[in-house]
N, C-alpha and C. Protein backbone atom coordinates (compact mmCIF):
# COMPACT_ATOMS: atom_id res chain seq x y z
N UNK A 1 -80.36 16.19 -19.57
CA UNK A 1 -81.18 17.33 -19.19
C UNK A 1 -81.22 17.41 -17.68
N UNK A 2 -81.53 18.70 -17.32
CA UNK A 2 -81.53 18.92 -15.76
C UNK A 2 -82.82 18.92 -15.26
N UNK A 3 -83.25 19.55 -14.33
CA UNK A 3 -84.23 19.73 -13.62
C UNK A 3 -85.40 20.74 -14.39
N UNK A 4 -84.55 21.76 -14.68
CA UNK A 4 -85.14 22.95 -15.46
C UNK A 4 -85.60 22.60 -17.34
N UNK A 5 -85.61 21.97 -17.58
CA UNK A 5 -85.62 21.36 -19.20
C UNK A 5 -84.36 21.89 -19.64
N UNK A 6 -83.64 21.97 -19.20
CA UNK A 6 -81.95 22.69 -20.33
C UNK A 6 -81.13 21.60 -20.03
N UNK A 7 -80.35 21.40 -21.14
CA UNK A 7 -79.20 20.72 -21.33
C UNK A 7 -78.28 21.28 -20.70
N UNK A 8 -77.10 20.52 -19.58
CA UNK A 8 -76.13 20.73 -19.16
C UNK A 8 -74.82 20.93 -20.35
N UNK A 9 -74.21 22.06 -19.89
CA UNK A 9 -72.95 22.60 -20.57
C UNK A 9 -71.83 21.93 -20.58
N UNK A 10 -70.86 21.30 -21.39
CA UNK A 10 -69.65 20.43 -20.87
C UNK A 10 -68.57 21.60 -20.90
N UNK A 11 -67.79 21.47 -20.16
CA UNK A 11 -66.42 22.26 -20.29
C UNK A 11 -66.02 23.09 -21.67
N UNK A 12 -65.52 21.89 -22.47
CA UNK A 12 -65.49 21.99 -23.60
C UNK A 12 -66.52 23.29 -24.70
N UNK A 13 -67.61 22.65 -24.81
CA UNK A 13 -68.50 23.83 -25.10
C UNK A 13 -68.45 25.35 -24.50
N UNK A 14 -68.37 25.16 -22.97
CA UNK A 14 -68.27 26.36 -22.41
C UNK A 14 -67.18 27.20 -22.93
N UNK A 15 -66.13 26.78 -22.95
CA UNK A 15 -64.90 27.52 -23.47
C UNK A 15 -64.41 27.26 -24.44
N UNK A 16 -64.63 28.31 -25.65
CA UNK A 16 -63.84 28.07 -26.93
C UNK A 16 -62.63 27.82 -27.10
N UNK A 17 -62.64 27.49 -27.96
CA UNK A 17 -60.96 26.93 -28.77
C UNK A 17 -60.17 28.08 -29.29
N UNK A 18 -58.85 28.28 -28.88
CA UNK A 18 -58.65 29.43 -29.77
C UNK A 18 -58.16 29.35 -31.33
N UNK A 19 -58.38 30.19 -31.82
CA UNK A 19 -57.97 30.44 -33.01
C UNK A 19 -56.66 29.83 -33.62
N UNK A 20 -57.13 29.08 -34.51
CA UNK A 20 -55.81 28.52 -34.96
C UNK A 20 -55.18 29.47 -35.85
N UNK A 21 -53.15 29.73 -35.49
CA UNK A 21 -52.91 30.64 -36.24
C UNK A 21 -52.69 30.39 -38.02
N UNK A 22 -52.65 31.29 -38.49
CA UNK A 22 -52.53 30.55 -40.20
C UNK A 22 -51.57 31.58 -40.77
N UNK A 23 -50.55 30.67 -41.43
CA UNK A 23 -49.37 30.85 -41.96
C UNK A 23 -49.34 30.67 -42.99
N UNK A 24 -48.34 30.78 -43.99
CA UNK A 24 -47.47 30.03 -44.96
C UNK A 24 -46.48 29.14 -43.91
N UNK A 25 -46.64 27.62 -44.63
CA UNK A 25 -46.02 26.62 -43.62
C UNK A 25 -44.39 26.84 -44.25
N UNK A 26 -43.92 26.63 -43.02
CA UNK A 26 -42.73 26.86 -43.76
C UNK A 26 -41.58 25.44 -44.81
N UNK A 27 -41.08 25.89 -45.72
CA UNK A 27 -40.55 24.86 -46.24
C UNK A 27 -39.47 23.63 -45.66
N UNK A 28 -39.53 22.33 -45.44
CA UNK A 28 -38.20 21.34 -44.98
C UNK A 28 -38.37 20.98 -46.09
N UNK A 29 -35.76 21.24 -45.94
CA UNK A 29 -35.50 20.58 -47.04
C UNK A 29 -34.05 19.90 -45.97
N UNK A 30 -34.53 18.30 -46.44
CA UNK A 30 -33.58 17.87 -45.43
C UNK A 30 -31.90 17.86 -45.89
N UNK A 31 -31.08 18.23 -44.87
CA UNK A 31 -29.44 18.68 -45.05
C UNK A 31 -29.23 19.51 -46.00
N UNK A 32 -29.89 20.48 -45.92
CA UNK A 32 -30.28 21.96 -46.22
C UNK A 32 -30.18 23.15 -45.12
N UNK A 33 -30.10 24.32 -45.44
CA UNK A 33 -30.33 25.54 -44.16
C UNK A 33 -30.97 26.53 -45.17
N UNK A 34 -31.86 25.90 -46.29
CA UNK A 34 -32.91 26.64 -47.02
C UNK A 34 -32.74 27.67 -47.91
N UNK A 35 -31.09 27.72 -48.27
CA UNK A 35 -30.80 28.40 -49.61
C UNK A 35 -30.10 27.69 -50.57
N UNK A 36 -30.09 26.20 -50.10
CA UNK A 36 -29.80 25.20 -51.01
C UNK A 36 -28.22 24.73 -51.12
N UNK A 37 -27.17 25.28 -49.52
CA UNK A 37 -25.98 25.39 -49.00
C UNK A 37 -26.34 24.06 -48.05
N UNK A 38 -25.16 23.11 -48.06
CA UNK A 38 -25.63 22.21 -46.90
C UNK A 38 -25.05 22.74 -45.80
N UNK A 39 -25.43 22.87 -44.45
CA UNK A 39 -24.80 23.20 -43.08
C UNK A 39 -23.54 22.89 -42.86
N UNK A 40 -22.90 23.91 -42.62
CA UNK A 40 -21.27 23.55 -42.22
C UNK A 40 -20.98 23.25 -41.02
N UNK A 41 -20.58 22.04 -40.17
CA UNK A 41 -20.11 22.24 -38.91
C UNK A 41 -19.39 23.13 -38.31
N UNK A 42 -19.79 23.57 -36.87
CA UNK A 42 -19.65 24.79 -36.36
C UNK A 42 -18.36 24.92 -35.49
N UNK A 43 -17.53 25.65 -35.43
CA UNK A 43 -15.85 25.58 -35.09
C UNK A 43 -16.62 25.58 -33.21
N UNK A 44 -15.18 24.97 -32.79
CA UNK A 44 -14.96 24.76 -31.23
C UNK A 44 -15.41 25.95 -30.97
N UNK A 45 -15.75 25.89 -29.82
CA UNK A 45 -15.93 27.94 -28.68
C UNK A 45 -14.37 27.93 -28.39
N UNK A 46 -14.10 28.98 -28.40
CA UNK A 46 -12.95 29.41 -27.68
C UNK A 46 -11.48 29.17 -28.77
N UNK A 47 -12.15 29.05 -30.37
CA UNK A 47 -11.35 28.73 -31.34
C UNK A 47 -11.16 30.43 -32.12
N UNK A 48 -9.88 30.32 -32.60
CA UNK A 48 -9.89 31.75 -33.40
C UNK A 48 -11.57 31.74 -34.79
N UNK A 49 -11.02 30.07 -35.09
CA UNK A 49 -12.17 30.27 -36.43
C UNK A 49 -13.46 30.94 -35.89
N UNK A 50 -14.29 30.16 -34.88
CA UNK A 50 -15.28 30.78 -34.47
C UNK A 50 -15.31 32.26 -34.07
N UNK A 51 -14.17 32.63 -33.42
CA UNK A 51 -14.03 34.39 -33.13
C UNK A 51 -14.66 35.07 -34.49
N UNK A 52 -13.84 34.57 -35.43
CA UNK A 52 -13.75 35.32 -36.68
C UNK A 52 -15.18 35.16 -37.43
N UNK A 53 -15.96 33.83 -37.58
CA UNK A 53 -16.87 33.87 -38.02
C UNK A 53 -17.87 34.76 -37.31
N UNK A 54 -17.77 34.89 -35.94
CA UNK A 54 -18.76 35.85 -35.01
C UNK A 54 -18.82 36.92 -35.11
N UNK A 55 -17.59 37.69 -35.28
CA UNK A 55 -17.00 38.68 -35.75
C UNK A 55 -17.93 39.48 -37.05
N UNK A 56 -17.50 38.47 -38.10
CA UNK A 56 -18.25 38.34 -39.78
C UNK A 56 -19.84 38.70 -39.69
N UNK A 57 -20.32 38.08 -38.19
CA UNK A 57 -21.11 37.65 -38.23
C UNK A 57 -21.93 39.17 -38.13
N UNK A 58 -21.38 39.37 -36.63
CA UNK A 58 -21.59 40.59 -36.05
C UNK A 58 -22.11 41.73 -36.96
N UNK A 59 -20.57 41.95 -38.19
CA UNK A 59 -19.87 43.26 -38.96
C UNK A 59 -21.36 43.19 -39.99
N UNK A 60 -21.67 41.93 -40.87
CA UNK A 60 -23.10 41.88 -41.66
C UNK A 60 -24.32 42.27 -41.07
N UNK A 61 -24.67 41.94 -40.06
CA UNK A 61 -25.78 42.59 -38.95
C UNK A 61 -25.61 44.28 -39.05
N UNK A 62 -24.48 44.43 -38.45
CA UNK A 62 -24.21 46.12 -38.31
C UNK A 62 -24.66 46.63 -39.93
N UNK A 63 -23.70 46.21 -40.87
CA UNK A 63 -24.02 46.88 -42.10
C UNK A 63 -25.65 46.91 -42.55
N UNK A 64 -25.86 45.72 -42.57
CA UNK A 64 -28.06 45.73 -42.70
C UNK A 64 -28.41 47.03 -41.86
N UNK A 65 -28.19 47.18 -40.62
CA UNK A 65 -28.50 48.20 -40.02
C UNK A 65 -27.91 49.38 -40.40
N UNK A 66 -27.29 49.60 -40.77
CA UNK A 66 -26.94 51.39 -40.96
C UNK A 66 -27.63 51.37 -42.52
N UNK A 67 -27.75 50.59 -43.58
CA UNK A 67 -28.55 50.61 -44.80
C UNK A 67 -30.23 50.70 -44.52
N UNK A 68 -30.09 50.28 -43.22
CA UNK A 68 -31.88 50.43 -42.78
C UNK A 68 -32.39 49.30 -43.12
N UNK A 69 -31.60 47.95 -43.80
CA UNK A 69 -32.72 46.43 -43.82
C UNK A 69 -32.67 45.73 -42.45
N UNK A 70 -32.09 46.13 -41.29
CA UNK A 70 -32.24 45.44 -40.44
C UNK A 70 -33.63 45.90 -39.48
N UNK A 71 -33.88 44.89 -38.47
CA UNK A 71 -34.69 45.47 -37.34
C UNK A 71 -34.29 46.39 -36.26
C-alpha cells in the first residue's frame, strides 16, 4: 500500500494480455504432407525436372483461378 490507502499497480495488471487466438489446431502426421502421400524429394534448381514440376505447378493454380476456387 502507498501513502494514499491504494494498492500499487504492477505492470502486469496494468496491461492486459492479449487475446489468445483460437483455432482448430492443426493436424501432425509425421512423414506425411497431410493427404496421407509421403513427401517426395525436391529436384535440383536449375534441373529440367524442377522446370516442369513449376510449370505443373503454375498451369493448376491458373486453372483454380479461371473456375473461381482460387484466391
Amino acid at each position: 500500500m502507498n501513502s494514499s490507502g491504494h494498492l500499487s499497480v504492477s505492470d502486469n495488471a496494468a496491461r492486459p494480455m492479449a487475446k489468445a487466438k483460437r483455432g482448430r489446431p492443426k493436424k501432425v502426421v509425421n512423414g506425411e504432407n497431410g493427404n496421407g502421400a509421403t513427401p517426395r524429394p525436391q529436384a535440383a534448381v536449375g534441373t529440367l525436372t524442377r522446370t516442369k514440376s513449376l510449370l505443373a505447378a503454375a498451369l493448376k493454380v491458373w486453372e483454380l483461378k479461371q473456375r473461381g476456387l482460387g484466391s
